[in-house]
C-alpha atoms as a PDB file:
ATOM      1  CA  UNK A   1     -59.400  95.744  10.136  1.00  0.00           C
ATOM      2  CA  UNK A   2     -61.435  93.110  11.571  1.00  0.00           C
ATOM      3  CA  UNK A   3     -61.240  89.201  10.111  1.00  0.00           C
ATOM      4  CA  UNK A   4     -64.386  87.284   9.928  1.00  0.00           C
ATOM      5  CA  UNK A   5     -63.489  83.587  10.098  1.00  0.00           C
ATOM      6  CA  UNK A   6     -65.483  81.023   8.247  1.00  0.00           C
ATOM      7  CA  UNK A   7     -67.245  78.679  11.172  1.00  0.00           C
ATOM      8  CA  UNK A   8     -68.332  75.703  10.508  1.00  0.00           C
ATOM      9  CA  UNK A   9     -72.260  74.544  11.335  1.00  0.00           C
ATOM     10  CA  UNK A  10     -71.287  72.212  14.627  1.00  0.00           C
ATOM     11  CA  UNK A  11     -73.610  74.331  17.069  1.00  0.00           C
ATOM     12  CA  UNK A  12     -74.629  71.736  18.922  1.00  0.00           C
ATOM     13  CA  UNK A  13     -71.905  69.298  18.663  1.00  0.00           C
ATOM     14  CA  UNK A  14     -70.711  70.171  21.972  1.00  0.00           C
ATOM     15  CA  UNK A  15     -73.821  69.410  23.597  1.00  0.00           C
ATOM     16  CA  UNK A  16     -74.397  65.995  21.546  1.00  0.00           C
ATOM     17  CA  UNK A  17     -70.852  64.718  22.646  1.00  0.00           C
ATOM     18  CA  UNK A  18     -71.869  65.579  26.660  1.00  0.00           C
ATOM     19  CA  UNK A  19     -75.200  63.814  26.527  1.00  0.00           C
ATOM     20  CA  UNK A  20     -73.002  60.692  25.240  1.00  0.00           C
ATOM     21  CA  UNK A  21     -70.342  61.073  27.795  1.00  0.00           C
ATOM     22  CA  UNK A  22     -71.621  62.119  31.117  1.00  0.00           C
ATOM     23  CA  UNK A  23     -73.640  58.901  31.472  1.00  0.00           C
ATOM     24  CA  UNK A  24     -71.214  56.792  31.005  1.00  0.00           C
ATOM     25  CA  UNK A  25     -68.847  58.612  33.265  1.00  0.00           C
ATOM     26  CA  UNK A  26     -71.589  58.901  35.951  1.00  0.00           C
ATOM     27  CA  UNK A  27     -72.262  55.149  35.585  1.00  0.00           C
ATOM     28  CA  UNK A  28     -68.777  54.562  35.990  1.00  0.00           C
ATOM     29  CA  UNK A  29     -68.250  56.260  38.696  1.00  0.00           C
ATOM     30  CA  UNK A  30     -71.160  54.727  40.736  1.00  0.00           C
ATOM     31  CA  UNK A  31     -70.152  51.307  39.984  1.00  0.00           C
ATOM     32  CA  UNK A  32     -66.346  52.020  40.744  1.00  0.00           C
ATOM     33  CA  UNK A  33     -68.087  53.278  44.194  1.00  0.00           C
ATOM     34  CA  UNK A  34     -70.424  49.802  44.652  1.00  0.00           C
ATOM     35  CA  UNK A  35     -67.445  47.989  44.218  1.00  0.00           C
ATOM     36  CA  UNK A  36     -65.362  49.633  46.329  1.00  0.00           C
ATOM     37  CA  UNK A  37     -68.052  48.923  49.487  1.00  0.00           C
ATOM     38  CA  UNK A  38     -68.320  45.529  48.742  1.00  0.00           C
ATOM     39  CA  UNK A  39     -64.450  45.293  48.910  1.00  0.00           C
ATOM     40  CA  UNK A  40     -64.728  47.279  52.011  1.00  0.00           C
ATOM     41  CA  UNK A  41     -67.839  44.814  53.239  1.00  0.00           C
ATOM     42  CA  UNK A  42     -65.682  41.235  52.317  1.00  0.00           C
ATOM     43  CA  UNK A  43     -62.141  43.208  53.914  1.00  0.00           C
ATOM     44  CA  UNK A  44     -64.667  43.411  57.332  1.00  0.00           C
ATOM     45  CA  UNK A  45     -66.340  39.881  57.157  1.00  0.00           C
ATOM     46  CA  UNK A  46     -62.850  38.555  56.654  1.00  0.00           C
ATOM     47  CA  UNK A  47     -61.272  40.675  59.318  1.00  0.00           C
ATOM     48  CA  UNK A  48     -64.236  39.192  61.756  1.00  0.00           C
ATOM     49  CA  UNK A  49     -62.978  35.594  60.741  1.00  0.00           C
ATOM     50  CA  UNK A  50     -59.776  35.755  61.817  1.00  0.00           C
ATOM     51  CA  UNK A  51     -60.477  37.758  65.055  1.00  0.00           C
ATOM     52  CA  UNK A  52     -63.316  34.945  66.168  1.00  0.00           C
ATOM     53  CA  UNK A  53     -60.352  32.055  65.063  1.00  0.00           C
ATOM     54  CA  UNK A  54     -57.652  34.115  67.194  1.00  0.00           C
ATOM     55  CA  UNK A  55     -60.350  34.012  69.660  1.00  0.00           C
ATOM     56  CA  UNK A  56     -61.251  30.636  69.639  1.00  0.00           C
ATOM     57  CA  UNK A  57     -57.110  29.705  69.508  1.00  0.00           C
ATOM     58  CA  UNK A  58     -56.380  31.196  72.713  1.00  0.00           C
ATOM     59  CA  UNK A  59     -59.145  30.375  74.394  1.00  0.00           C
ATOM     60  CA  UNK A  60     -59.367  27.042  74.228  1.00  0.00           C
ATOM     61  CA  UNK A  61     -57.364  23.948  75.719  1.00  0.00           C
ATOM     62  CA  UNK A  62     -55.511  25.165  78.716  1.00  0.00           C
ATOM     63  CA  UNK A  63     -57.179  28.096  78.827  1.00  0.00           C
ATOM     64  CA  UNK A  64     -60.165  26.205  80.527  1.00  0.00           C
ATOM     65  CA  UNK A  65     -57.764  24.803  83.362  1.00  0.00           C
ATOM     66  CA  UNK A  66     -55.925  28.170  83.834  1.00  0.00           C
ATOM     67  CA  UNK A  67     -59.060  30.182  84.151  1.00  0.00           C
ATOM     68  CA  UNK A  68     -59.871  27.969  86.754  1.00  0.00           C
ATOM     69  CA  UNK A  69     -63.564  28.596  85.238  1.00  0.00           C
ATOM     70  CA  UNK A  70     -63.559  24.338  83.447  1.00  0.00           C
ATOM     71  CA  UNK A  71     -65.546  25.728  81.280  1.00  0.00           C
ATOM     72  CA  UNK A  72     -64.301  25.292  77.342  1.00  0.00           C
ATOM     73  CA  UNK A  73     -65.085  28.135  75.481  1.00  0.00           C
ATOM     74  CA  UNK A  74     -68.636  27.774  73.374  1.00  0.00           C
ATOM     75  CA  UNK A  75     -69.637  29.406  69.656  1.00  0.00           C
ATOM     76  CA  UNK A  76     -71.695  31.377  71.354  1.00  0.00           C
ATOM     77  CA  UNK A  77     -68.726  32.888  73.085  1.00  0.00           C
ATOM     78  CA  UNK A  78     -66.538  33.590  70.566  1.00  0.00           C
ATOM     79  CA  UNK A  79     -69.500  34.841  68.830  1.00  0.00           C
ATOM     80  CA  UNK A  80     -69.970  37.652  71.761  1.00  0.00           C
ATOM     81  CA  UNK A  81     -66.997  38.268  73.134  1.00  0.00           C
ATOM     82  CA  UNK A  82     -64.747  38.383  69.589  1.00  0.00           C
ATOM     83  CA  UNK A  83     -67.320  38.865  66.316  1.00  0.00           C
ATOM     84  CA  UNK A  84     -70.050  40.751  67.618  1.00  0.00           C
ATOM     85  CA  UNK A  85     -68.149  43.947  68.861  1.00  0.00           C
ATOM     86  CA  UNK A  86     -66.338  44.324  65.761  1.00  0.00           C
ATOM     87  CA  UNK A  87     -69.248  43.818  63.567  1.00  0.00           C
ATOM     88  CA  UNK A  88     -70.355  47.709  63.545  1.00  0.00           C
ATOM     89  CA  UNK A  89     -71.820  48.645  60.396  1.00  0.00           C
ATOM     90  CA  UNK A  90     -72.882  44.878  59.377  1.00  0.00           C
ATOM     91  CA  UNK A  91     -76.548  45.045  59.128  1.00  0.00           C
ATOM     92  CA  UNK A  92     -78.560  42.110  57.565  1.00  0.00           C
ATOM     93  CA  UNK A  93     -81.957  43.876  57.516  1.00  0.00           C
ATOM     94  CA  UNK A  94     -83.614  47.481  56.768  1.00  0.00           C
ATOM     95  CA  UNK A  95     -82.818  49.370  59.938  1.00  0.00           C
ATOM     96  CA  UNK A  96     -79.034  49.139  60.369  1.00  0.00           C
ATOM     97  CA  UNK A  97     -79.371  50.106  63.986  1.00  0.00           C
ATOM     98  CA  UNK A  98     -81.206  46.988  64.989  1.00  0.00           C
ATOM     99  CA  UNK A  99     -80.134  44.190  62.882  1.00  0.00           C
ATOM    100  CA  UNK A 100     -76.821  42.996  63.039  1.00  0.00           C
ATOM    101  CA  UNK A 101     -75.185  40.143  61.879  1.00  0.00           C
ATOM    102  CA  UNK A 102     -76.664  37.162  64.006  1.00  0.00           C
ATOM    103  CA  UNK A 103     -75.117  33.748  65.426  1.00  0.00           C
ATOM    104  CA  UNK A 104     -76.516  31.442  62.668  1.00  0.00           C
ATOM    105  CA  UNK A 105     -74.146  34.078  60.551  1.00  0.00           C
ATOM    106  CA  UNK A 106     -70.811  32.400  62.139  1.00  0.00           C
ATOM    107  CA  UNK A 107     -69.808  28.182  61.647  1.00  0.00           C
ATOM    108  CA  UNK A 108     -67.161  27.460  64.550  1.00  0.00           C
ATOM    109  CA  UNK A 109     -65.397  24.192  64.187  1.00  0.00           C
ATOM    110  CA  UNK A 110     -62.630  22.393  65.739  1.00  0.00           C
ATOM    111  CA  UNK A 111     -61.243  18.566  66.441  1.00  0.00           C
ATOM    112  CA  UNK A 112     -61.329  18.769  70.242  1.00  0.00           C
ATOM    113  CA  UNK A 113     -61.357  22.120  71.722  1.00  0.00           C
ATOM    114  CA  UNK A 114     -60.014  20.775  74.921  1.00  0.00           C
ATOM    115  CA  UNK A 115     -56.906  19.202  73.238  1.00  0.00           C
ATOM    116  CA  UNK A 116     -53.920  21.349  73.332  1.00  0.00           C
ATOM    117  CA  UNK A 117     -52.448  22.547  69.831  1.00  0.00           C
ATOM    118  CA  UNK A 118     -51.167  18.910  68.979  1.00  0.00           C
ATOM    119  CA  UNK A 119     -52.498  15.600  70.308  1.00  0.00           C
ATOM    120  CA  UNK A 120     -52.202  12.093  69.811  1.00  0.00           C
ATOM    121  CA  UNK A 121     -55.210   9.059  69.705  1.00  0.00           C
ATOM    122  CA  UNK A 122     -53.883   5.843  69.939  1.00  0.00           C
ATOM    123  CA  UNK A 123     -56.464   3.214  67.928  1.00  0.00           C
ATOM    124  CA  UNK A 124     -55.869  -0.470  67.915  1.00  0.00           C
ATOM    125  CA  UNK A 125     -52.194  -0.017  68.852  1.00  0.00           C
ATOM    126  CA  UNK A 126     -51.664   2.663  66.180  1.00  0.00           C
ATOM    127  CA  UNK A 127     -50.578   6.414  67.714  1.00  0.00           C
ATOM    128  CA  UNK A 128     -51.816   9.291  65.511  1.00  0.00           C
ATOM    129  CA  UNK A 129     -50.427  12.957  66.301  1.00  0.00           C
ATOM    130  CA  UNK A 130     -52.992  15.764  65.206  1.00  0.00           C
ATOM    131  CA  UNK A 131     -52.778  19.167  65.082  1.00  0.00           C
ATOM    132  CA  UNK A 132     -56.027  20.619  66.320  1.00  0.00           C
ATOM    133  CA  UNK A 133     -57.169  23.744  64.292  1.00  0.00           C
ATOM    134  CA  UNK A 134     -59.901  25.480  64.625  1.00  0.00           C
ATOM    135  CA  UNK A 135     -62.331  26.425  61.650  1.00  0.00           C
ATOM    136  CA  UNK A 136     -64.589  30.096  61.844  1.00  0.00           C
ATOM    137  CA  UNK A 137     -66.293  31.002  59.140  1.00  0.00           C
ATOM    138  CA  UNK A 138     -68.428  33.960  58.858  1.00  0.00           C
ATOM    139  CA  UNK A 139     -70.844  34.725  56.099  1.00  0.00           C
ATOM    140  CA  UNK A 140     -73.022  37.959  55.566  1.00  0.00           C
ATOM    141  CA  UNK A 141     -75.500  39.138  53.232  1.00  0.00           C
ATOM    142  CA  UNK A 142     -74.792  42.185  51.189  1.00  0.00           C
ATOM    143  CA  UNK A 143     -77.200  44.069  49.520  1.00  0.00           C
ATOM    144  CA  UNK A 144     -75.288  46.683  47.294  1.00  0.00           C
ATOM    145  CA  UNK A 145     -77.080  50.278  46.330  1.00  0.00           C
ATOM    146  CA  UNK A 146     -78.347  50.534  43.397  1.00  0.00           C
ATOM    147  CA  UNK A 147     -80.749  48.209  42.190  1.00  0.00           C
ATOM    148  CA  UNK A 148     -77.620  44.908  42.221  1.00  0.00           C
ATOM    149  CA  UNK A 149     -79.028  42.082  43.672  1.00  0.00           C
ATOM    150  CA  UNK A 150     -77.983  40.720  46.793  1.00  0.00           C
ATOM    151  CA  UNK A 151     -74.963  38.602  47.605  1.00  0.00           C
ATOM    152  CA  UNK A 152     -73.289  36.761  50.210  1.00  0.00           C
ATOM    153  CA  UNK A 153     -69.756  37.484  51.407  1.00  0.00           C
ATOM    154  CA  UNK A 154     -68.303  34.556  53.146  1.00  0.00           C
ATOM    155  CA  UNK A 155     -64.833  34.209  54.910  1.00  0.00           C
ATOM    156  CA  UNK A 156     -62.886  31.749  56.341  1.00  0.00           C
ATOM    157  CA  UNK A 157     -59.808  31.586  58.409  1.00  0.00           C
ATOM    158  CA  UNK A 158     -58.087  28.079  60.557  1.00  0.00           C
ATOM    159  CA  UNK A 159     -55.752  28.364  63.452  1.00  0.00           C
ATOM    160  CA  UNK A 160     -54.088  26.249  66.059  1.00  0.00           C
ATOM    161  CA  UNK A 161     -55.196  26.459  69.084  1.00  0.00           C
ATOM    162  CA  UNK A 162     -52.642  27.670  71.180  1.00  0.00           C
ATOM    163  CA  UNK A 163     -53.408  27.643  74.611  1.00  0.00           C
END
């Protein structure tokens, strides 16, 4: 014997319920995605920081007189020889395989860079000790899929110089 159960009139509930849902979780999901490269983009602008201040720290100072070169080392340098090579996938304009971050993009400061780690200055018989740090800060513009507007990501990192 067959049993015919009673069903209730919900045909299309189903499809009412997914029409609701699956653009929220698709919206979600992009956004969880944005802000996971932006994360990714500030993790990169801060790892170029502190690779052009480890730069600058070592290269600095004594580093002049032991190279034998005199030469102290310049923005420009640390820009080139420390940022730029590690600054893959950093593009500031439409084609990402010609614009890369630039050298108005990085701020490289310091007390003296051809004072050792600590100094003193001796004004009107009065003997200061300093500790000379140096300053990089790199900024980049990031322009996120989707519509977002753009922002910038900016990173900072200080250490002694050390050589």
């Amino acid at each position: 014997m067959f049993v015919h159960r009673h069903r209730s009139r919900r045909r299309a509930a189903t499809a009412v319920e997914a029409a609701i849902v699956y653009p929220v979780v698709l919206l979600l999901t992009l956004g969880l995605g944005i802000v996971g490269l932006g994360v990714f983009r500030y993790q990169q602008v801060a790892a170029l920081a502190r690779e052009g201040a480890r730069y600058a720290a070592v290269h600095g100072g004594q580093w002049a007189t032991d190279n034998h070169s005199g030469t102290l080392t310049t923005p420009t340098d640390i820009c080139n020889n420390a940022i730029f090579p590690h600054a893959s996938g950093l593009s500031t304009g439409t084609d990402p395989s010609t614009s890369q971050l630039a050298t108005s993009d990085v701020t490289v400061t310091w007390a003296d860079s051809g004072q050792m780690p600590s100094y003193t200055v001796t004004v009107s018989g009065t003997t200061t000790t300093y500790t000379n740090i140096v300053t990089v800060t790199v900024n980049y513009r990031w322009a996120p899929a989707a519509y977002l507007p753009a922002m910038t990501l900016t990173s900072t990192a200080k250490m002694p110089i050390s050589y």
